[in-house]
PDB file of N, CA and C in Angstrom:
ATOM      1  N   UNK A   1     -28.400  39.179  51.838  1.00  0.00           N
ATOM      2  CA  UNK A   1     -27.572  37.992  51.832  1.00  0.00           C
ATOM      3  C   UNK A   1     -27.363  37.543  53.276  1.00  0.00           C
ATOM      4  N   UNK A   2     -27.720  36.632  53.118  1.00  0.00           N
ATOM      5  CA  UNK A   2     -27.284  35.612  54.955  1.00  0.00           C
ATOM      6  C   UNK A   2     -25.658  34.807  55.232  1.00  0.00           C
ATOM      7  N   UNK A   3     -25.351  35.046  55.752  1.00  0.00           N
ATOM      8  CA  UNK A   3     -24.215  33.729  56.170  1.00  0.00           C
ATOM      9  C   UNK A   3     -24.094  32.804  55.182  1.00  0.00           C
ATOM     10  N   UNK A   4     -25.248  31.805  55.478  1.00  0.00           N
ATOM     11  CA  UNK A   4     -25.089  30.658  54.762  1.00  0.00           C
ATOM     12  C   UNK A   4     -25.184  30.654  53.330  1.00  0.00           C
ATOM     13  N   UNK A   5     -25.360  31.577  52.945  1.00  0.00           N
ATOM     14  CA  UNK A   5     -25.541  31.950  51.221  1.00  0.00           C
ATOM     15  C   UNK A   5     -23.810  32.036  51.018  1.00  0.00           C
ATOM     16  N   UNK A   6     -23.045  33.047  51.798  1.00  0.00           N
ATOM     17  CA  UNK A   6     -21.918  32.823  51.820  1.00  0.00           C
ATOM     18  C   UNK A   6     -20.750  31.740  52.111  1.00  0.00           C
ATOM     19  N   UNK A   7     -20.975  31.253  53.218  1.00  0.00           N
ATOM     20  CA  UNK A   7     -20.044  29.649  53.278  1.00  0.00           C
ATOM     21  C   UNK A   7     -21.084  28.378  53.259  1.00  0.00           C
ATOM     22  N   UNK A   8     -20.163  27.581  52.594  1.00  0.00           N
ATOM     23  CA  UNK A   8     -20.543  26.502  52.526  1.00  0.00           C
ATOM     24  C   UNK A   8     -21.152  25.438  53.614  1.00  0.00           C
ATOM     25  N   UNK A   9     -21.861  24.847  54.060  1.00  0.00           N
ATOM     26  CA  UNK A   9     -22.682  24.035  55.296  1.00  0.00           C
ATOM     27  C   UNK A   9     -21.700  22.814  55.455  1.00  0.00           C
ATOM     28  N   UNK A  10     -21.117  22.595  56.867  1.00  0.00           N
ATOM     29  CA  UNK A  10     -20.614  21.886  57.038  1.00  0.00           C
ATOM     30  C   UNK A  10     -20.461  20.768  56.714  1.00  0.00           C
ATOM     31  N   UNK A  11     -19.313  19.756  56.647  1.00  0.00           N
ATOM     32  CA  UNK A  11     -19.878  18.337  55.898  1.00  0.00           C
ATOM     33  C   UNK A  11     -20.408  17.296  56.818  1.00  0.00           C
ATOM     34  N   UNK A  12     -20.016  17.809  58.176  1.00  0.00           N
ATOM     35  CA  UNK A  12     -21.704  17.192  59.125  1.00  0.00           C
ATOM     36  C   UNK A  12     -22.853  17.298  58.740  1.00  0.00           C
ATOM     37  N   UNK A  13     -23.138  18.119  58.390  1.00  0.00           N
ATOM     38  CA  UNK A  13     -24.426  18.784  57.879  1.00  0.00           C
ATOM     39  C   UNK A  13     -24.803  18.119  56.601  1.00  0.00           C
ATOM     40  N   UNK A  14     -24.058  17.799  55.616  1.00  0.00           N
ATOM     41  CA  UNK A  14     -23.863  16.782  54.466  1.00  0.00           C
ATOM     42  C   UNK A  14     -24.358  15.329  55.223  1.00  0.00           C
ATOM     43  N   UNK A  15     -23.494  14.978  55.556  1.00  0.00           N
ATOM     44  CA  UNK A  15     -23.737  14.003  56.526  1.00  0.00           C
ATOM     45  C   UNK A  15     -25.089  13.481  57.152  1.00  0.00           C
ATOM     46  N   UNK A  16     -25.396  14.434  57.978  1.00  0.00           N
ATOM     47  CA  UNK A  16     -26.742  13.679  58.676  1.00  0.00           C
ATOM     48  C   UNK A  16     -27.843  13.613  57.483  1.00  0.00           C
ATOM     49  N   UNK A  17     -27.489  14.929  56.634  1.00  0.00           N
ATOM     50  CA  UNK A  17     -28.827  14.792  55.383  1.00  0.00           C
ATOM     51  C   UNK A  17     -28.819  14.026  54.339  1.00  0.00           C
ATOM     52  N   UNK A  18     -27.739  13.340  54.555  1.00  0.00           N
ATOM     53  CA  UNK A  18     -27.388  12.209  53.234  1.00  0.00           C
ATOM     54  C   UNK A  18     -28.008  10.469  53.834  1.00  0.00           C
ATOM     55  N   UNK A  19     -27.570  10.436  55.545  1.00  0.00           N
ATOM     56  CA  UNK A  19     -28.405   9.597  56.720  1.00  0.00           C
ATOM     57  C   UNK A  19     -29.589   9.436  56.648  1.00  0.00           C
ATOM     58  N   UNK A  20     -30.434  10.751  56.623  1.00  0.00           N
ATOM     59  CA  UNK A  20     -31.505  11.056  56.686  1.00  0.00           C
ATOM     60  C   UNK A  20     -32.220  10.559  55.862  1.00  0.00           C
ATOM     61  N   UNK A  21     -31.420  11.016  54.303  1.00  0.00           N
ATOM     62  CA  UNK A  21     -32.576  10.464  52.817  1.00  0.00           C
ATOM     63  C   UNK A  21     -31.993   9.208  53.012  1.00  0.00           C
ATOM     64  N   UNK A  22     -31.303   8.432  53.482  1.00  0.00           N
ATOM     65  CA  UNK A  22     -30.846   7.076  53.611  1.00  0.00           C
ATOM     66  C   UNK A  22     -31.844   6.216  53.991  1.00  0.00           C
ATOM     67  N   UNK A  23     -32.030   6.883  55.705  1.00  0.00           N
ATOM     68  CA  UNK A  23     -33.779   5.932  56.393  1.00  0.00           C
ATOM     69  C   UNK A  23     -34.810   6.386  55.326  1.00  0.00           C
ATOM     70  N   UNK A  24     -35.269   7.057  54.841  1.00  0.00           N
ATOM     71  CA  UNK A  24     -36.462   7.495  54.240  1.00  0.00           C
ATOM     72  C   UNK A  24     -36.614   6.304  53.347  1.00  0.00           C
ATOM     73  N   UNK A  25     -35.457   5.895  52.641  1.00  0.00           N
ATOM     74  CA  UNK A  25     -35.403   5.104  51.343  1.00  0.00           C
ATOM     75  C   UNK A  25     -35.488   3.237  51.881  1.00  0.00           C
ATOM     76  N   UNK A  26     -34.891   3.245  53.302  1.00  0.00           N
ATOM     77  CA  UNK A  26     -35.182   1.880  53.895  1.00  0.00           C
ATOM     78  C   UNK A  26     -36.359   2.140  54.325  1.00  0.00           C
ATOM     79  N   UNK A  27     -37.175   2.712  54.993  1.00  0.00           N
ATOM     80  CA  UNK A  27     -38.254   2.556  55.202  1.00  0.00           C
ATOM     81  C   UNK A  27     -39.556   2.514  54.601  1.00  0.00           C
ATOM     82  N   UNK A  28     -39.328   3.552  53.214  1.00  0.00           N
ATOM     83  CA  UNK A  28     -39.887   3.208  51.813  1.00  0.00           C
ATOM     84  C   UNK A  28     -39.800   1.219  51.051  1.00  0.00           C
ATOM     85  N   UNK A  29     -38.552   0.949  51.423  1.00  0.00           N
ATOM     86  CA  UNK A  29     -38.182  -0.227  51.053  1.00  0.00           C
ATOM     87  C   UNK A  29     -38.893  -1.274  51.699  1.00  0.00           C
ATOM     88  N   UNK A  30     -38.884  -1.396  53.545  1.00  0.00           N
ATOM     89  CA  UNK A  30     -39.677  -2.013  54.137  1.00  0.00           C
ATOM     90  C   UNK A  30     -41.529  -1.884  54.048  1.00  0.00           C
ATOM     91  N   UNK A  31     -41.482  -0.728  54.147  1.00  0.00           N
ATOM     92  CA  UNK A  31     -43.248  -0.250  53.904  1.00  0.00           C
ATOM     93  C   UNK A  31     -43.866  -0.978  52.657  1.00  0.00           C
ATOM     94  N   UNK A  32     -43.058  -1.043  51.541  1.00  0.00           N
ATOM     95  CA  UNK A  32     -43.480  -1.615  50.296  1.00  0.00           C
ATOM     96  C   UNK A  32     -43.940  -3.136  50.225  1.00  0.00           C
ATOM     97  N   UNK A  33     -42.455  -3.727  51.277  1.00  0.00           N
ATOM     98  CA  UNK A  33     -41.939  -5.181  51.272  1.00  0.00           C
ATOM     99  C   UNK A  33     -43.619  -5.648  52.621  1.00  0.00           C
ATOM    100  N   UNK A  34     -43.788  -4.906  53.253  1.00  0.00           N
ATOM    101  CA  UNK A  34     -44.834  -5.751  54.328  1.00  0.00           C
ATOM    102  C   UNK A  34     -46.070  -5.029  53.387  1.00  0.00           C
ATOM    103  N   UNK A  35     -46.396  -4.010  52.372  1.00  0.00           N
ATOM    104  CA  UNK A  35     -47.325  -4.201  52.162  1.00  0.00           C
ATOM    105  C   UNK A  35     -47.747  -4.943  50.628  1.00  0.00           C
ATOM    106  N   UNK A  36     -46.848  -5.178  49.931  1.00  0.00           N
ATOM    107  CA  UNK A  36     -46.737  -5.890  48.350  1.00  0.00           C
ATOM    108  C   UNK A  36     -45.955  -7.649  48.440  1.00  0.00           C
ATOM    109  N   UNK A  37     -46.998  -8.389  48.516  1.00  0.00           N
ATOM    110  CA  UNK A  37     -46.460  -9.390  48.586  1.00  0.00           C
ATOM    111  C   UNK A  37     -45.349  -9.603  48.064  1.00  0.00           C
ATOM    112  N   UNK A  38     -45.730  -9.326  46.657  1.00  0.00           N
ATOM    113  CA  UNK A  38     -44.851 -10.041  45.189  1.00  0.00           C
ATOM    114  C   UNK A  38     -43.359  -9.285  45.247  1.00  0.00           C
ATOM    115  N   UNK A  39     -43.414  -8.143  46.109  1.00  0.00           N
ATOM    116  CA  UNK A  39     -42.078  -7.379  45.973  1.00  0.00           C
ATOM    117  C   UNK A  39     -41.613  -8.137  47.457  1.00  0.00           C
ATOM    118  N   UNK A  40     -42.287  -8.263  48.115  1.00  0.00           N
ATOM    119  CA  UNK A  40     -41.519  -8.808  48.999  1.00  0.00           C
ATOM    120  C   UNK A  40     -40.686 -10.187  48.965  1.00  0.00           C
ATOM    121  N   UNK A  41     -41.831 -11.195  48.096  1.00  0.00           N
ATOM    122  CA  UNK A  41     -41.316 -12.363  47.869  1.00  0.00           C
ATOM    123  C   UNK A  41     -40.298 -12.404  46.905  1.00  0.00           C
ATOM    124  N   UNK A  42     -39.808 -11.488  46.165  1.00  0.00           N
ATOM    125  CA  UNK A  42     -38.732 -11.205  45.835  1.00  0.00           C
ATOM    126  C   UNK A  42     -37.711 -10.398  46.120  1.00  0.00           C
ATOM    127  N   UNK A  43     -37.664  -9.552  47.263  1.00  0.00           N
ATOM    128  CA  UNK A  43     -36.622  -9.364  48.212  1.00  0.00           C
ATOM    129  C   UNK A  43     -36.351 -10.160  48.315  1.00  0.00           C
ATOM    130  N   UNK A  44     -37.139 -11.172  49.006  1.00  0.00           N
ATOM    131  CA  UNK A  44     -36.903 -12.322  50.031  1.00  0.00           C
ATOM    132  C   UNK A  44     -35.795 -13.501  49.331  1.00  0.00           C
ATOM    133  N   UNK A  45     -35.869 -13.448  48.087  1.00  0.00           N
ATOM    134  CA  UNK A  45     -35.332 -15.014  47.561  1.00  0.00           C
ATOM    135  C   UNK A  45     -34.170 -13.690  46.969  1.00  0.00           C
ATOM    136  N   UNK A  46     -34.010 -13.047  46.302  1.00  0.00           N
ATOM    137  CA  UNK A  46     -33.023 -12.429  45.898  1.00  0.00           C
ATOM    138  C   UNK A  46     -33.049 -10.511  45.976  1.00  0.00           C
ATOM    139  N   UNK A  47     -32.363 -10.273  47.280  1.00  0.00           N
ATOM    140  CA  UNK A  47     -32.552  -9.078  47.640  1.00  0.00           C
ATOM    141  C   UNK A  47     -31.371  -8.363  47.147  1.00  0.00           C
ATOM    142  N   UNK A  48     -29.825  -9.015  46.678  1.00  0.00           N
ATOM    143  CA  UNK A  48     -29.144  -7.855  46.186  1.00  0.00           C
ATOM    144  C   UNK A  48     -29.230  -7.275  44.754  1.00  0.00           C
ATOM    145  N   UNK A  49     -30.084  -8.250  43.703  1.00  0.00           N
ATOM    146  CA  UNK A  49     -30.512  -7.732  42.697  1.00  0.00           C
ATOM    147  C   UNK A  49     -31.616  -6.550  42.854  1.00  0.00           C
ATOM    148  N   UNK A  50     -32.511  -6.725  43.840  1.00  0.00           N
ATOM    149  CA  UNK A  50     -33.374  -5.802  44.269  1.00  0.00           C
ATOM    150  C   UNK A  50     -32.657  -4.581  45.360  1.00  0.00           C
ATOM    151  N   UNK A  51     -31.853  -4.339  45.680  1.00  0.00           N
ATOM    152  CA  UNK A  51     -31.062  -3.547  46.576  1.00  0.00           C
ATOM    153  C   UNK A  51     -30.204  -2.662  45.725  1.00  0.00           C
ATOM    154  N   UNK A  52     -29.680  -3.337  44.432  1.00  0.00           N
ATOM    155  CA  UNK A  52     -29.099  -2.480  43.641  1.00  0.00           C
ATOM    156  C   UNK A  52     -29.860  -1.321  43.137  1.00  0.00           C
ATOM    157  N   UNK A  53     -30.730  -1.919  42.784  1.00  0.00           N
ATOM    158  CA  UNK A  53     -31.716  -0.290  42.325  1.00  0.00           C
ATOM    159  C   UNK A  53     -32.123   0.619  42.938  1.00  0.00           C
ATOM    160  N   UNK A  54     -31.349   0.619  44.176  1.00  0.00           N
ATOM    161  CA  UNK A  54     -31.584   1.512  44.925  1.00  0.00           C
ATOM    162  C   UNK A  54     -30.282   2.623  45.876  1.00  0.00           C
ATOM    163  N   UNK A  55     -30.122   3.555  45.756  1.00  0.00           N
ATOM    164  CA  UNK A  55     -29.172   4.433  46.215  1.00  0.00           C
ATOM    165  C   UNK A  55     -28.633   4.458  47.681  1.00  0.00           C
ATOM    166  N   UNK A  56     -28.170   3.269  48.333  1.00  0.00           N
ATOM    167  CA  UNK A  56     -28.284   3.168  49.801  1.00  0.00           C
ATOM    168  C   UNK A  56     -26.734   2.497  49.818  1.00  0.00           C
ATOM    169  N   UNK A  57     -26.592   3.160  51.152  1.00  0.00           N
ATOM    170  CA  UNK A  57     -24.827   2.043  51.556  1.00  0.00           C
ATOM    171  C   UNK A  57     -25.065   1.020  51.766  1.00  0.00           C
ATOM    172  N   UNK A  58     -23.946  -0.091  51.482  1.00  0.00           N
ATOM    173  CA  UNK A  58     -23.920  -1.070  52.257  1.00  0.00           C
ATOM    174  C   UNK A  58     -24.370  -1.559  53.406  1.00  0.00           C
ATOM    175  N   UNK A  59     -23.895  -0.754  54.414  1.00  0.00           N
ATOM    176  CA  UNK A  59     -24.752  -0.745  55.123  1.00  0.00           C
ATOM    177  C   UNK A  59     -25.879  -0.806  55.651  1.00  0.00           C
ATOM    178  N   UNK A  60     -26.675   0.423  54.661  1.00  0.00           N
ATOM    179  CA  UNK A  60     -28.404   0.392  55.147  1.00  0.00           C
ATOM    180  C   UNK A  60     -28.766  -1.334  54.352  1.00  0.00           C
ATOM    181  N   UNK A  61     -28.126  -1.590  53.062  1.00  0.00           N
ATOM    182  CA  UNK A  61     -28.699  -2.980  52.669  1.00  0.00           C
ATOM    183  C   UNK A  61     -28.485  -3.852  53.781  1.00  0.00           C
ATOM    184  N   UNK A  62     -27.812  -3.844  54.419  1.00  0.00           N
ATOM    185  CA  UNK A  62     -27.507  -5.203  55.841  1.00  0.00           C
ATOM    186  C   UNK A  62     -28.845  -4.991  56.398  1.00  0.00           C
ATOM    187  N   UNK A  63     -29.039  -3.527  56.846  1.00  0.00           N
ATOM    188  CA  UNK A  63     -30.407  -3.508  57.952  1.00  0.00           C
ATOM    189  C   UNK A  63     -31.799  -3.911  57.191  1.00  0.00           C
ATOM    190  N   UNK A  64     -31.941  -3.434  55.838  1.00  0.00           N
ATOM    191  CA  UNK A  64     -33.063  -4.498  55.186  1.00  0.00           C
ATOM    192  C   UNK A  64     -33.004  -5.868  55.068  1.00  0.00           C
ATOM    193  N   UNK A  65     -31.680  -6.469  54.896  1.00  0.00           N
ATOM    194  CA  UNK A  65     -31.959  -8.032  54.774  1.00  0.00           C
ATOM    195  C   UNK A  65     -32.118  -7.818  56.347  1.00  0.00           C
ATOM    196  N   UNK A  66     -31.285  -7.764  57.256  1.00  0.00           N
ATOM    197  CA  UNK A  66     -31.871  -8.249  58.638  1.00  0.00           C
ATOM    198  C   UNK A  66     -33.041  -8.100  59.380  1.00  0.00           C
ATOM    199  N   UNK A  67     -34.041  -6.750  58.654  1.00  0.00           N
ATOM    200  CA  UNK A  67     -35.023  -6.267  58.813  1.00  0.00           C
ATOM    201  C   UNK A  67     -36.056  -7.547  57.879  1.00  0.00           C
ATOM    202  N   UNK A  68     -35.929  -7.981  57.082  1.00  0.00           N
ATOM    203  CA  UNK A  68     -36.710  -8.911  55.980  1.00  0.00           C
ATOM    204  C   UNK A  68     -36.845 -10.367  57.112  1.00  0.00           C
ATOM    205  N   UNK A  69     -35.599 -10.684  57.545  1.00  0.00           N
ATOM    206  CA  UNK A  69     -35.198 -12.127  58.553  1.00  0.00           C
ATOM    207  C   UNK A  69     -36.043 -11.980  59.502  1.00  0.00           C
ATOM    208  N   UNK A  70     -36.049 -10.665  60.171  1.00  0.00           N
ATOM    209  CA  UNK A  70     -36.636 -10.368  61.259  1.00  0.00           C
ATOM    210  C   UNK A  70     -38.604 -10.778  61.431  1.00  0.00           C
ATOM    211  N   UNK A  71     -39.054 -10.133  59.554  1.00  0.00           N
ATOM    212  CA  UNK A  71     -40.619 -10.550  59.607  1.00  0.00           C
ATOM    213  C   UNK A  71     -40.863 -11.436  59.008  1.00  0.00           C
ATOM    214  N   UNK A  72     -39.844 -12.226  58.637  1.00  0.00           N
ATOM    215  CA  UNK A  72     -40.301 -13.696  58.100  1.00  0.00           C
ATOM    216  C   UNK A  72     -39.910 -14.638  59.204  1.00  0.00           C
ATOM    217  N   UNK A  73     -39.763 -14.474  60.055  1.00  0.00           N
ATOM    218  CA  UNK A  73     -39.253 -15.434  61.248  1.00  0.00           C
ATOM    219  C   UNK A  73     -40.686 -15.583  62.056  1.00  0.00           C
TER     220      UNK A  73
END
């Protein structure tokens, strides 16, 4: 038995790994959007119906629409 089998991992530690699968899932989101037109062109006209289906804060949705503004400009 180790340590960590015994106490619980900090909730920093929660934290950055909850961050972590956060970018994975925007960058999955963007990767899709520059390479699938049709998903993109529907981000594009209505992205919080398309944002809901997906497990991300508020937050990370701001950095995809501003990330979307950014390659359609």
């Amino acid at each position: 038995m180790c340590i960590k089998d015994i106490y619980a991992p900090p909730l920093r530690c929660f934290y950055l790994a909850s961050r972590h699968k956060e970018a994975e899932i925007i960058s999955e989101i963007l990767l899709k959007a520059a390479s699938e037109p049709e998903f993109r062109n529907i981000l594009i006209k209505n992205p919080t119906s398309v944002l809901e289906q997906y497990d991300v804060s508020p937050e990370a949705k701001l950095i995809i629409q501003k990330s979307l503004k950014d390659l359609t400009q």
